[in-house]
Protein backbone atom coordinates (compact mmCIF):
# COMPACT_ATOMS: atom_id res chain seq x y z
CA UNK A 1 -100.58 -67.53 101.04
CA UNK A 2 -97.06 -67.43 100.58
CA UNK A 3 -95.75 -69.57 97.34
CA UNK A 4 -92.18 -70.20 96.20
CA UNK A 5 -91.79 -71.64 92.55
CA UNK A 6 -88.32 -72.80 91.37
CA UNK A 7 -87.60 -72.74 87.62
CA UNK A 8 -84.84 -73.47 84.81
CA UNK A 9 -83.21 -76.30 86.19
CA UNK A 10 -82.46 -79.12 82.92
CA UNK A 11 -79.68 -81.50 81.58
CA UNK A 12 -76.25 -79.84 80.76
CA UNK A 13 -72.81 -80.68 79.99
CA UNK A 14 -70.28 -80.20 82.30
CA UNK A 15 -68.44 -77.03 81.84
CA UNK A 16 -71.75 -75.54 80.74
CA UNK A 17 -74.23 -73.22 82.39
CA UNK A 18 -77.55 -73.07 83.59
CA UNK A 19 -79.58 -70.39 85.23
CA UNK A 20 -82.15 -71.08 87.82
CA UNK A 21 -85.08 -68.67 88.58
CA UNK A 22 -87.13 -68.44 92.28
CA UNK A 23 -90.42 -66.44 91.69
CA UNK A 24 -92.50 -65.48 94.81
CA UNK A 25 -95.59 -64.30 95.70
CA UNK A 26 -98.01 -63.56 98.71
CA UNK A 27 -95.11 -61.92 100.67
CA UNK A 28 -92.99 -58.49 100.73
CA UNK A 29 -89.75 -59.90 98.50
CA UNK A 30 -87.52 -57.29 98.84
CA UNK A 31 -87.03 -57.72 102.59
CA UNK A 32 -86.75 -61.31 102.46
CA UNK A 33 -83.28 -63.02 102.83
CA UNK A 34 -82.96 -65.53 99.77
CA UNK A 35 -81.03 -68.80 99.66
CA UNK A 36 -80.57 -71.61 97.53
CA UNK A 37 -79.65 -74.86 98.91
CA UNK A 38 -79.23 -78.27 97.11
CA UNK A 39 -79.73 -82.05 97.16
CA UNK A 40 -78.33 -84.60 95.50
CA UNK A 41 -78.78 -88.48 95.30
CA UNK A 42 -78.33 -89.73 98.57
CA UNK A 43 -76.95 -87.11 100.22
CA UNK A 44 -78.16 -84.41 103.12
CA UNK A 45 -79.51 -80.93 101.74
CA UNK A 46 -76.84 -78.52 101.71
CA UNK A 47 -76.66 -74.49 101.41
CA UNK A 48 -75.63 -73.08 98.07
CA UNK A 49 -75.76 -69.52 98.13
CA UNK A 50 -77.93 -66.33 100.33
CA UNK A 51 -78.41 -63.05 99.23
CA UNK A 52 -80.03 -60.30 101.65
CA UNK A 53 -82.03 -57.42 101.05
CA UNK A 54 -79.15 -55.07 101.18
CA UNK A 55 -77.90 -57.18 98.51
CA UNK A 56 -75.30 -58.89 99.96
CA UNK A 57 -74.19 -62.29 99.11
CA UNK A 58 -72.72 -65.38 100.50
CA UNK A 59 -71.74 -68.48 98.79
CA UNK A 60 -70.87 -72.08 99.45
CA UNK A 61 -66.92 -72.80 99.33
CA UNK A 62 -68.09 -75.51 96.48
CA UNK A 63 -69.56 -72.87 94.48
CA UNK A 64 -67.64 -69.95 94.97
CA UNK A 65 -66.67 -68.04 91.52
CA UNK A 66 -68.49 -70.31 89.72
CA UNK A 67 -72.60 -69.66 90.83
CA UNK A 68 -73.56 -65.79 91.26
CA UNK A 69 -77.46 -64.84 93.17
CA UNK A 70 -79.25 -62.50 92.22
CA UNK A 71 -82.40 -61.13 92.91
CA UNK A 72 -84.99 -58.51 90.77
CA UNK A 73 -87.02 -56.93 93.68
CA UNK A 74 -89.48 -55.26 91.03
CA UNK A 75 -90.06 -58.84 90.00
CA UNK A 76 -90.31 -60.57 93.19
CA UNK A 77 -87.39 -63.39 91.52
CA UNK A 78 -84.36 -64.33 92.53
CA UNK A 79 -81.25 -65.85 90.22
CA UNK A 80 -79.12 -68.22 90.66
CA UNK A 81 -76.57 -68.00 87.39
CA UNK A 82 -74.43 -71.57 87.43
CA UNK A 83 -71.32 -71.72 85.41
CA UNK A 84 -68.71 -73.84 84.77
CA UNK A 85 -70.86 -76.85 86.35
CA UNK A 86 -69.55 -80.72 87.10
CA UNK A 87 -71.12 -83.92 87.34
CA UNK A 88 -71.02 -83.00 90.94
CA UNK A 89 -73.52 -80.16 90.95
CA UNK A 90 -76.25 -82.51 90.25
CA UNK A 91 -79.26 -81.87 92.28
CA UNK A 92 -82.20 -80.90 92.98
CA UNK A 93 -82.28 -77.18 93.75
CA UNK A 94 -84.38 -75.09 96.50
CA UNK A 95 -84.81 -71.74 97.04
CA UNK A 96 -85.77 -70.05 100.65
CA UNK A 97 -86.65 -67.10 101.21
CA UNK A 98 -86.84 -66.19 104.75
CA UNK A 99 -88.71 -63.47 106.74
CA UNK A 100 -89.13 -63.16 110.71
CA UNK A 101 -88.05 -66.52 111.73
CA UNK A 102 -90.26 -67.97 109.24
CA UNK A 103 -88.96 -70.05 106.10
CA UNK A 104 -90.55 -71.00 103.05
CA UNK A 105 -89.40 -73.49 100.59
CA UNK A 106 -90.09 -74.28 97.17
CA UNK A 107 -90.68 -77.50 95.58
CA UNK A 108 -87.35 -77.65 93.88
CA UNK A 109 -85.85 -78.15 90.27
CA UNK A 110 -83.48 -80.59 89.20
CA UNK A 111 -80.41 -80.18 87.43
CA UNK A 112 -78.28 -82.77 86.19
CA UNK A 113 -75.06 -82.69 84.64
CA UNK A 114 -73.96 -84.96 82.38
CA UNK A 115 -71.92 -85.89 79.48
């Protein structure tokens, strides 16, 4: 059985940082396709950030320069570092990994950014 556990998600400042963790087990990580997606109050999930198992990455316009992914193979976690954050990055955070046509999703983790 496939599970997908978000962690590290909290209440920060804006300008500050947070980094959020995606541990997985029951499946081969290191030829899954990662991505983090996010959503906020109200609003429709949107995509954050994918990396791939050649390690390539792809980020949201929003986020660009300011969130980095990550992932530890030899850990079966993936990263998502968050810098410089706004009031606007609240959410709550998913990771997906994603594996012959099949997706699974975590639960989430909020993070909230606030003054």
């Amino acid at each position: 059985q496939v599970q997908v556990m978000e962690s590290g998600g909290g209440l920060v400042q804006p300008g500050g940082s947070l980094r959020l963790s995606c541990a997985a087990s029951g499946i081969i990580f290191s030829i899954c396709t990662i991505s983090w997606h996010r959503q906020a109050p109200g609003k429709q999930r949107e995509y954050v950030a994918s990396i791939w198992s050649s390690g390539y990455t792809d980020y949201a316009d929003s986020v660009k320069g300011r969130f980095t992914i990550s992932r530890d193979n030899a850990k079966n976690t993936a990263y998502l570092q968050m810098n410089s954050l706004k009031p606007e990055d609240t959410a709550l955070y998913y990771c997906k990994l994603w594996r012959d046509g099949t997706a699974y999703w975590g639960k989430g983790t909020l993070v909230n950014i606030s003054s």
